[in-house]
C-alpha atoms as a PDB file:
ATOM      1  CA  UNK A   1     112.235  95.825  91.836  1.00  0.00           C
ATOM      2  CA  UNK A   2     115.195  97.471  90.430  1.00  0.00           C
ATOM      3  CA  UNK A   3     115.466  97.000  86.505  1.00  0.00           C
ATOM      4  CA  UNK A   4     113.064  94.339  85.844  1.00  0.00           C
ATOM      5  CA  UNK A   5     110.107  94.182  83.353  1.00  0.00           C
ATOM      6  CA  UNK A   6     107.579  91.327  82.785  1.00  0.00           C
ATOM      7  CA  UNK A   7     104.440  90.405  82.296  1.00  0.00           C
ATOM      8  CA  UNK A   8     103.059  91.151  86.335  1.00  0.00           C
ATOM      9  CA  UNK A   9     100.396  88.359  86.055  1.00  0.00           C
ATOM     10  CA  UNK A  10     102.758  85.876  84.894  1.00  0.00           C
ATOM     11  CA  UNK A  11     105.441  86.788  86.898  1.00  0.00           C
ATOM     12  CA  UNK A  12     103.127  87.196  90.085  1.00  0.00           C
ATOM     13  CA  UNK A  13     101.870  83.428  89.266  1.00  0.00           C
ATOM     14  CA  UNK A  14     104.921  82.008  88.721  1.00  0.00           C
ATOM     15  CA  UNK A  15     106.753  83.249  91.904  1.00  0.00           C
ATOM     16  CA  UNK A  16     104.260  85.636  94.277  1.00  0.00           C
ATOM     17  CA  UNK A  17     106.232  87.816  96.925  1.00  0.00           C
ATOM     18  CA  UNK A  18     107.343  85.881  99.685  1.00  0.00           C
ATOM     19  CA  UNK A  19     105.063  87.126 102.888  1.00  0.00           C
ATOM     20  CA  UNK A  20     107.774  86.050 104.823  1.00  0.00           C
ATOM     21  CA  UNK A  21     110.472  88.914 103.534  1.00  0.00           C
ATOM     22  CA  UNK A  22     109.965  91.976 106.355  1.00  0.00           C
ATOM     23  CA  UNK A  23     111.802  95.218 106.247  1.00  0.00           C
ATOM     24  CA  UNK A  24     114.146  93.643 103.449  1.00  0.00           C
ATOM     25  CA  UNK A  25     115.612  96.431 100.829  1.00  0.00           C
ATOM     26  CA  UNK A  26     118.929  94.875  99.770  1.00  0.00           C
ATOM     27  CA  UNK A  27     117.856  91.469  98.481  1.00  0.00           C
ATOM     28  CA  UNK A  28     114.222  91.270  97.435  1.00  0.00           C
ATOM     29  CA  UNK A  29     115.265  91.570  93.846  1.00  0.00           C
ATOM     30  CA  UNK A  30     117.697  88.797  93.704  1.00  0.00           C
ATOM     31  CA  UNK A  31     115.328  86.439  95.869  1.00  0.00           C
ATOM     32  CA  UNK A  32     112.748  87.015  93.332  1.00  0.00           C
ATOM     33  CA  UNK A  33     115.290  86.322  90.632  1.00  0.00           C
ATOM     34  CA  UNK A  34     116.451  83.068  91.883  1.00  0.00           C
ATOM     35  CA  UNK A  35     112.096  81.973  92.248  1.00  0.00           C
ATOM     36  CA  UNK A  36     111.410  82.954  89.154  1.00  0.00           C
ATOM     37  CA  UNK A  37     114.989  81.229  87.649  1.00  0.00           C
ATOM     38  CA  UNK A  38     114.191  77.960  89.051  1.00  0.00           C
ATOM     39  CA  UNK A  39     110.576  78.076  88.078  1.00  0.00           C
ATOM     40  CA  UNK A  40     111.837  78.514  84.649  1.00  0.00           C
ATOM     41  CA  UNK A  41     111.587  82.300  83.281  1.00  0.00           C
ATOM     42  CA  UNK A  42     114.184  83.448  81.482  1.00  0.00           C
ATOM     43  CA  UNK A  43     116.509  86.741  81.680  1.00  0.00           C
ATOM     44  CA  UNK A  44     117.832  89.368  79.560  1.00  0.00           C
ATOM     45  CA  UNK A  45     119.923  92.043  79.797  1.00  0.00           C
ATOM     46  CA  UNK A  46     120.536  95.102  77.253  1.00  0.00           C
ATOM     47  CA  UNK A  47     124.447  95.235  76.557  1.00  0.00           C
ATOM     48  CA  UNK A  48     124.186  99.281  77.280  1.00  0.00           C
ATOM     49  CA  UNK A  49     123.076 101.215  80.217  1.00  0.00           C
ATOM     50  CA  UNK A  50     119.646 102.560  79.015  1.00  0.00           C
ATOM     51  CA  UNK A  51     118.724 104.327  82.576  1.00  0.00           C
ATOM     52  CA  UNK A  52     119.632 105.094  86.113  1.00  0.00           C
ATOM     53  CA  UNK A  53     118.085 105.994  89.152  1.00  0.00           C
ATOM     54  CA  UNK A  54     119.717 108.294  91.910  1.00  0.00           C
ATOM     55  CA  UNK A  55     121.044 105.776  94.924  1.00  0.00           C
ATOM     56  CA  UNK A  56     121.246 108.404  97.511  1.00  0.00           C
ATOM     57  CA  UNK A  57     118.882 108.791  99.896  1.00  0.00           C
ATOM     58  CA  UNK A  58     119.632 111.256 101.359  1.00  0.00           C
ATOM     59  CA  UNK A  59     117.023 113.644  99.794  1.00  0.00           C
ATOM     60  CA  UNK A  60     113.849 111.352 101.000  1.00  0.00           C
ATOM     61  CA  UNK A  61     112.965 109.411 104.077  1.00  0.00           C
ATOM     62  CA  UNK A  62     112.966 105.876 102.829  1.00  0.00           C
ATOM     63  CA  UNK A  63     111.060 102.988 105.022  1.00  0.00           C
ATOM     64  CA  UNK A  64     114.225 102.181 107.335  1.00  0.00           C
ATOM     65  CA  UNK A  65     113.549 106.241 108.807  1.00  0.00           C
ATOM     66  CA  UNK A  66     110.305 105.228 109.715  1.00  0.00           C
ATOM     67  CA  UNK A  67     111.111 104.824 113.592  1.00  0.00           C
ATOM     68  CA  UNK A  68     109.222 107.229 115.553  1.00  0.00           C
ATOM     69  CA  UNK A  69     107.079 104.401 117.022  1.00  0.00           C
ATOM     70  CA  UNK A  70     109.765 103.206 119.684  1.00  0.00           C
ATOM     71  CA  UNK A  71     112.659 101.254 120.546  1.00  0.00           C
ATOM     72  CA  UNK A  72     111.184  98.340 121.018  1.00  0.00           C
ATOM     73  CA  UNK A  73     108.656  98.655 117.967  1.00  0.00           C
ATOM     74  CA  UNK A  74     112.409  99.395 116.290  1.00  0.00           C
ATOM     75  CA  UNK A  75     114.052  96.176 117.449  1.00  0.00           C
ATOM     76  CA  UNK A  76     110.984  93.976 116.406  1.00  0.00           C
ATOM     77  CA  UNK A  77     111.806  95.421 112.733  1.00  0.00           C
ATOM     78  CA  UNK A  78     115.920  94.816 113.632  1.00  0.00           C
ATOM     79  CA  UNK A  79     114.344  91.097 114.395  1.00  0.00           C
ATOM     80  CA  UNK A  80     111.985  90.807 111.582  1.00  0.00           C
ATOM     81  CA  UNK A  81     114.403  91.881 108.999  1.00  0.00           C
ATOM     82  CA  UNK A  82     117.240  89.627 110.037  1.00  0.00           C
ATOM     83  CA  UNK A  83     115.183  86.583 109.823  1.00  0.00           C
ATOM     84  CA  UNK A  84     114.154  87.630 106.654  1.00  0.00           C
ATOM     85  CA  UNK A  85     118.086  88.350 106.039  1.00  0.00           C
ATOM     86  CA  UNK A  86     118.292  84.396 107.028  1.00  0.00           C
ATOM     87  CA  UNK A  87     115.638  83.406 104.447  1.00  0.00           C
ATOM     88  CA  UNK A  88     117.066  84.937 101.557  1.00  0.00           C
ATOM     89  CA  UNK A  89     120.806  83.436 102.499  1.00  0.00           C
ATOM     90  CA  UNK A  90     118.728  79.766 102.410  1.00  0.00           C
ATOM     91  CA  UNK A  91     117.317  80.389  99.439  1.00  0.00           C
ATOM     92  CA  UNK A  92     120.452  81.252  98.055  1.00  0.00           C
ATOM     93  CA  UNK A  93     121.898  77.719  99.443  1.00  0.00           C
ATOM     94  CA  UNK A  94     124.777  79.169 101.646  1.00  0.00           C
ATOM     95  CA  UNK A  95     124.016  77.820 105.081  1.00  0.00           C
ATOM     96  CA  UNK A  96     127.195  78.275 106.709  1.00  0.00           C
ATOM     97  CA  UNK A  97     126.791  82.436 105.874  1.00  0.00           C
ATOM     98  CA  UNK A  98     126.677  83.525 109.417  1.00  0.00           C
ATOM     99  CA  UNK A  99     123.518  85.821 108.534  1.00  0.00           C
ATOM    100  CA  UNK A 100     121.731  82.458 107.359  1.00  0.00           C
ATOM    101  CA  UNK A 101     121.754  80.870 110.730  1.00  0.00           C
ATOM    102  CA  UNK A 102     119.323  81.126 113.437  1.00  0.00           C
ATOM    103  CA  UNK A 103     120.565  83.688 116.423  1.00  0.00           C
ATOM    104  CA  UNK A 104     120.578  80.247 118.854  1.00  0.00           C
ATOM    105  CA  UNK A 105     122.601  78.638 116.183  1.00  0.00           C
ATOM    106  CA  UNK A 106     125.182  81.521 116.247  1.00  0.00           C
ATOM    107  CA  UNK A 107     128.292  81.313 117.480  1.00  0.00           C
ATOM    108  CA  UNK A 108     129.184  82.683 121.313  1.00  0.00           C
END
């Protein structure tokens, strides 16, 4: 979960992973962030950069390559992750982003 450290029992108590997230990479972090926020944990931040990770992937599979099961098997994950997609944008409290509607609330 990108550059966070706690105390896993407390943090896990406080604000468990959401079952509901599927095939969700950009966005876990700052759902768990805004649980844990409003369940009141605090935040800090060092003022330097103190490591880095490489952001390419392009030297591993990650979990979105994982696809050799199917098109439709690939579109349930499309589906799964875009509700999820939906969720986060709720929690977040911006209902009129297009992603957080429902597909039969989308527009034609």
């Amino acid at each position: 979960a990108g550059f966070s450290f706690a105390r896993g029992d407390l943090a896990v108590a406080r604000a468990p992973y959401d079952p509901r997230l599927h095939h969700v990479f950009f966005g876990e972090e700052a759902g768990l962030a805004a649980r844990l926020w409003t369940r009141g944990a605090d935040f800090f931040a060092p003022a330097e950069v103190v490591f880095f990770h490489l952001w390419s992937r392009r030297h591993r599979p990650d979990f979105r390559a994982d696809g050799d099961d199917g098109p439709a098997a690939a579109a349930a994950r499309r589906r799964q992750r875009e509700a999820s997609e939906r969720r986060l944008m709720r929690l977040f409290h911006d209902p009129d982003c297009p992603r957080a509607r429902a597909p039969e609330e989308e527009e034609g």
